[in-house]
Protein backbone atom coordinates (compact mmCIF):
# COMPACT_ATOMS: atom_id res chain seq x y z
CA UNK A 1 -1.77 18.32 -1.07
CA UNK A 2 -0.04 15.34 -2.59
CA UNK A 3 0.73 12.27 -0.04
CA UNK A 4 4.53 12.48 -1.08
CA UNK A 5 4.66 16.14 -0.69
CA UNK A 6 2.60 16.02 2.76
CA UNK A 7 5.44 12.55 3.84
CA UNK A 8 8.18 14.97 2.91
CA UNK A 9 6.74 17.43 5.32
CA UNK A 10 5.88 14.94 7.81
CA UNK A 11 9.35 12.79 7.89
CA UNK A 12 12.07 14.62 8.89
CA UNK A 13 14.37 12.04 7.48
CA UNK A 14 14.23 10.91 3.97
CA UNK A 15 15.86 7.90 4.45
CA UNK A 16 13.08 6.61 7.07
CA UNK A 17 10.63 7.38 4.70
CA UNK A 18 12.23 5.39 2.04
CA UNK A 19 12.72 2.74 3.98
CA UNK A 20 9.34 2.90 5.45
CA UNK A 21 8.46 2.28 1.43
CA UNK A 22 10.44 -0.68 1.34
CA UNK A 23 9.74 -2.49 4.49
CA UNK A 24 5.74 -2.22 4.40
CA UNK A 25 5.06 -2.00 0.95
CA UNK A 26 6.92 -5.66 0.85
CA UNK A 27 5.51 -6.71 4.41
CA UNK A 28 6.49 -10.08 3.75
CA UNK A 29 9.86 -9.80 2.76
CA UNK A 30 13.02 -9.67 4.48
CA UNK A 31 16.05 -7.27 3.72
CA UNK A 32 19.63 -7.41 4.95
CA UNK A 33 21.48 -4.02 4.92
CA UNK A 34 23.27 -3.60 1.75
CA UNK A 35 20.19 -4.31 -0.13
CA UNK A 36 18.61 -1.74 1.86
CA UNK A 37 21.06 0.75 1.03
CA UNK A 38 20.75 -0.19 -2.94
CA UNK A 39 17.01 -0.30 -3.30
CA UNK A 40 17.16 3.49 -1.08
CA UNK A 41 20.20 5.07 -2.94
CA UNK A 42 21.31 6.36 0.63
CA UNK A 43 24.52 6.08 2.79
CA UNK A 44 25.14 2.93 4.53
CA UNK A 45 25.57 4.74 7.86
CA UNK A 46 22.25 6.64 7.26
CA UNK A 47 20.68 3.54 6.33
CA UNK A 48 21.76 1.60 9.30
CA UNK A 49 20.59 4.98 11.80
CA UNK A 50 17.01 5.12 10.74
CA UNK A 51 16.86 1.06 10.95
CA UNK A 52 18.24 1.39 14.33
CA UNK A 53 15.84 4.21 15.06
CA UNK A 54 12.76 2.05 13.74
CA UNK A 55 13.39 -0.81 15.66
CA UNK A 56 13.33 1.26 18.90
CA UNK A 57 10.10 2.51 17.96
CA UNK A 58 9.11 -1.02 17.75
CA UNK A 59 7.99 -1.01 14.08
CA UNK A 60 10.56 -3.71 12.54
CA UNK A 61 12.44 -6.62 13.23
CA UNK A 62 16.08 -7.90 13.01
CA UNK A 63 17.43 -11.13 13.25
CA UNK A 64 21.39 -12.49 12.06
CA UNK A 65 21.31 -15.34 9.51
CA UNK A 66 24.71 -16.40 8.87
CA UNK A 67 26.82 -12.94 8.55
CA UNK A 68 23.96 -10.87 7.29
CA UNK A 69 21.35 -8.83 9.55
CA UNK A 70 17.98 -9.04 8.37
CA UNK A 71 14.90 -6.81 8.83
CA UNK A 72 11.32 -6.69 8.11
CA UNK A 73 8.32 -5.11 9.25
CA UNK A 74 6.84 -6.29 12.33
CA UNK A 75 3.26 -7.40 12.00
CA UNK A 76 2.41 -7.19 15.67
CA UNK A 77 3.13 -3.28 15.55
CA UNK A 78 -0.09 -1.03 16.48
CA UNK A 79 1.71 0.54 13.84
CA UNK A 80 1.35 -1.70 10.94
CA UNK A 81 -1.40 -1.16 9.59
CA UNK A 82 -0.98 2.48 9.64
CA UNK A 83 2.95 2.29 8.41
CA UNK A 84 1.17 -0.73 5.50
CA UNK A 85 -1.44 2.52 4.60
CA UNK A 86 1.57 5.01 3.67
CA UNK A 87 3.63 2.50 2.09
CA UNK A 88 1.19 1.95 -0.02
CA UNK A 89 -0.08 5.24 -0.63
CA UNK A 90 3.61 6.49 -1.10
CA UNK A 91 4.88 4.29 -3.75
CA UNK A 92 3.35 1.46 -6.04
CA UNK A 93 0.18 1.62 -7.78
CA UNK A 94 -1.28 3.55 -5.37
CA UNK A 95 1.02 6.90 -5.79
CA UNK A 96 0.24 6.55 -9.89
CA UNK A 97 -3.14 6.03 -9.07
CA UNK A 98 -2.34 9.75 -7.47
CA UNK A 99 -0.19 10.93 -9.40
CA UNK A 100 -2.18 10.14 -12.45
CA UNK A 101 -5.57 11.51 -11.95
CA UNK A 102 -6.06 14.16 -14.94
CA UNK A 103 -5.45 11.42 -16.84
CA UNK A 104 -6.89 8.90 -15.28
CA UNK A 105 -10.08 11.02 -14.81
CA UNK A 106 -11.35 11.32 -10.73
CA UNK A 107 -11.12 8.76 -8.67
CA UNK A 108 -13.03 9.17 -5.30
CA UNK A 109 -11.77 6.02 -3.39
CA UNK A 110 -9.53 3.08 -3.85
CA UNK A 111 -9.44 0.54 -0.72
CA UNK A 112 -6.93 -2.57 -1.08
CA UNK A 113 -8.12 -5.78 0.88
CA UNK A 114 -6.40 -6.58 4.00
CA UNK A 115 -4.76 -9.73 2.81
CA UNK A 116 -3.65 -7.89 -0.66
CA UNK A 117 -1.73 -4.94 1.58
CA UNK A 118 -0.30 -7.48 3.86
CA UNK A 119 0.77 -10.55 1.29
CA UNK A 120 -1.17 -13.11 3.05
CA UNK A 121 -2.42 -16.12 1.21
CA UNK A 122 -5.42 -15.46 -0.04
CA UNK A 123 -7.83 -17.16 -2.22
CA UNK A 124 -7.41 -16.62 -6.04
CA UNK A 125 -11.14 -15.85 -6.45
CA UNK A 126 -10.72 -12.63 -3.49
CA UNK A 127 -11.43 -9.25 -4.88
CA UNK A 128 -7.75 -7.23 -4.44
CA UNK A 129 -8.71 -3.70 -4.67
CA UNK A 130 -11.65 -1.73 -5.13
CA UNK A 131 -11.35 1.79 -7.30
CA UNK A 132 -14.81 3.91 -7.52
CA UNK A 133 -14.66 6.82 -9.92
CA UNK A 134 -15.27 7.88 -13.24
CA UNK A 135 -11.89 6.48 -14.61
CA UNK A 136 -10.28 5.62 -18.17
CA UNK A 137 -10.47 1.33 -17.59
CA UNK A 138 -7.62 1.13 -20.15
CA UNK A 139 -5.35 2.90 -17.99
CA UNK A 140 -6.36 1.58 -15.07
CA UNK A 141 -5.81 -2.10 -16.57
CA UNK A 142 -2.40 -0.69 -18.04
CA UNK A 143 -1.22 0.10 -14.08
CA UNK A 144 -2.73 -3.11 -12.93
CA UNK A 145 -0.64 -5.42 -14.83
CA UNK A 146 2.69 -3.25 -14.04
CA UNK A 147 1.78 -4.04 -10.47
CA UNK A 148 0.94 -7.17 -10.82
CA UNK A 149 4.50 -8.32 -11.89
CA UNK A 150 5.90 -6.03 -9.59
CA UNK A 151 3.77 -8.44 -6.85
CA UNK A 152 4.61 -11.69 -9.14
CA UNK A 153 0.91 -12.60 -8.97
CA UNK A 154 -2.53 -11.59 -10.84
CA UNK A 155 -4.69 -8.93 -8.74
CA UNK A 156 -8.40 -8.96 -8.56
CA UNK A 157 -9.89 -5.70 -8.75
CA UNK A 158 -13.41 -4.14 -9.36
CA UNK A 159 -13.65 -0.52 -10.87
CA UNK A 160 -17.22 1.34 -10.65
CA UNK A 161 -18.72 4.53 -10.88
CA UNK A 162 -20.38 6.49 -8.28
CA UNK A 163 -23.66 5.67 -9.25
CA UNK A 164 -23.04 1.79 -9.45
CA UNK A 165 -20.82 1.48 -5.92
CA UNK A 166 -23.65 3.20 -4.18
CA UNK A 167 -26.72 1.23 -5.55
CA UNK A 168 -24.29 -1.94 -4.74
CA UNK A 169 -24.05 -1.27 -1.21
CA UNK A 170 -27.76 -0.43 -1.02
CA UNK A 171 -28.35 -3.82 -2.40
CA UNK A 172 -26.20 -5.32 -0.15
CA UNK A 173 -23.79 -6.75 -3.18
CA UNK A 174 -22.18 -9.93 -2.01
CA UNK A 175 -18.83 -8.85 -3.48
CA UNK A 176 -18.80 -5.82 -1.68
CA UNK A 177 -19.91 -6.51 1.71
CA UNK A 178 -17.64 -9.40 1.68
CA UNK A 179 -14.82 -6.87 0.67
CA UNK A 180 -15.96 -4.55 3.32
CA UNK A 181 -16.60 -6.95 5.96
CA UNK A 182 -12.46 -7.67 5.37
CA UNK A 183 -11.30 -4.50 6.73
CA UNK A 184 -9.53 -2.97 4.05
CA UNK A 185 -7.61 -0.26 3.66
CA UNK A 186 -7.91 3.28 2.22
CA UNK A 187 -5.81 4.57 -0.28
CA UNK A 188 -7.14 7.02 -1.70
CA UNK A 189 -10.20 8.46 0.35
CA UNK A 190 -11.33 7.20 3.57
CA UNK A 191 -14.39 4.99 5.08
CA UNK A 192 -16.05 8.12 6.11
CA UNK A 193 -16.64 8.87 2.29
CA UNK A 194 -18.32 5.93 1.53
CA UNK A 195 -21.60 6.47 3.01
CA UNK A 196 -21.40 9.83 1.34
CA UNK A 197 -21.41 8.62 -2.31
């Protein structure tokens, strides 16, 4: 089953889940109300409800500046993390990457770094996002440079079949214990699967 089709299932309220998009996918950014409401395409009173209802769960912030009400995700949730995974799964590169797959050919994992998913400074050289599969590079590089101006910054990212990810971790590949010594995040697959490749 599709991640959007299983969120649908899961979230009760649309709006949440839409905002849930917005707020972790951008973990960085703040967002005052009305914006909210525009970049969700949902009532204002809606809107305001499930930002009410988030910040009693502890997942976001608020704070006034001048006459506006800001939020943004709160990074010392034991949420995050887990919130920054279905963000990112849910809209963004990684939902084509999911959407996409016929095309694309099969993909078997994709893991973003931990300072890609959050929008920490990281250093240029860093590898963003690993994608292991048998996989058409021309589309890959074609959804990779829509994200990267939706991000406003160039992304890093290593593509490799089975074959080559496994004798890489065998060989203890710089690159990819560095990556993996990062803690980064599944978004398509899980860390189980990686010892079974």
């Amino acid at each position: 089953m599709k991640i959007q089709t299983s969120l649908k299932h899961l979230f009760v309220s649309q709006t949440r889940l839409k905002l849930i998009n917005i707020l972790f996918y951008n973990p960085q950014d703040i967002f005052y109300v009305r914006q909210l409401v525009r970049l969700t395409d949902e009532e204002i009173n809606s809107v305001r409800r499930e930002l009410a209802n988030m910040q009693k769960s502890g997942v976001i912030n608020s704070e006034w500046r001048g006459n506006r009400l800001y939020y943004w995700a709160d990074k010392q949730s034991s949420l995050f993390f887990n919130l920054l995974a279905i963000a990112n799964q849910s809209s963004g590169l990684g939902l084509k990457l999911q959407n996409k797959n016929e095309t694309l050919g099969t993909i078997k994992l994709v893991f973003y770094s931990n300072k890609f998913i959050t929008g920490d400074k990281r250093n240029p050289d860093d590898i963003d996002l690993i994608i292991v599969g048998d996989v058409s590079l021309r589309e890959i590089d074609s959804f990779i440079k829509q994200e990267e101006q939706t991000r406003g910054h160039e992304i890093n990212y290593m593509v490799m079949g089975k074959g080559e990810f496994r004798l890489r971790r065998q060989k203890r590949d710089q690159f990819i214990v560095d990556f993996f010594l990062g803690s980064p995040i599944a978004i398509i697959g899980n860390q189980s699967e990686i010892s079974s490749l």
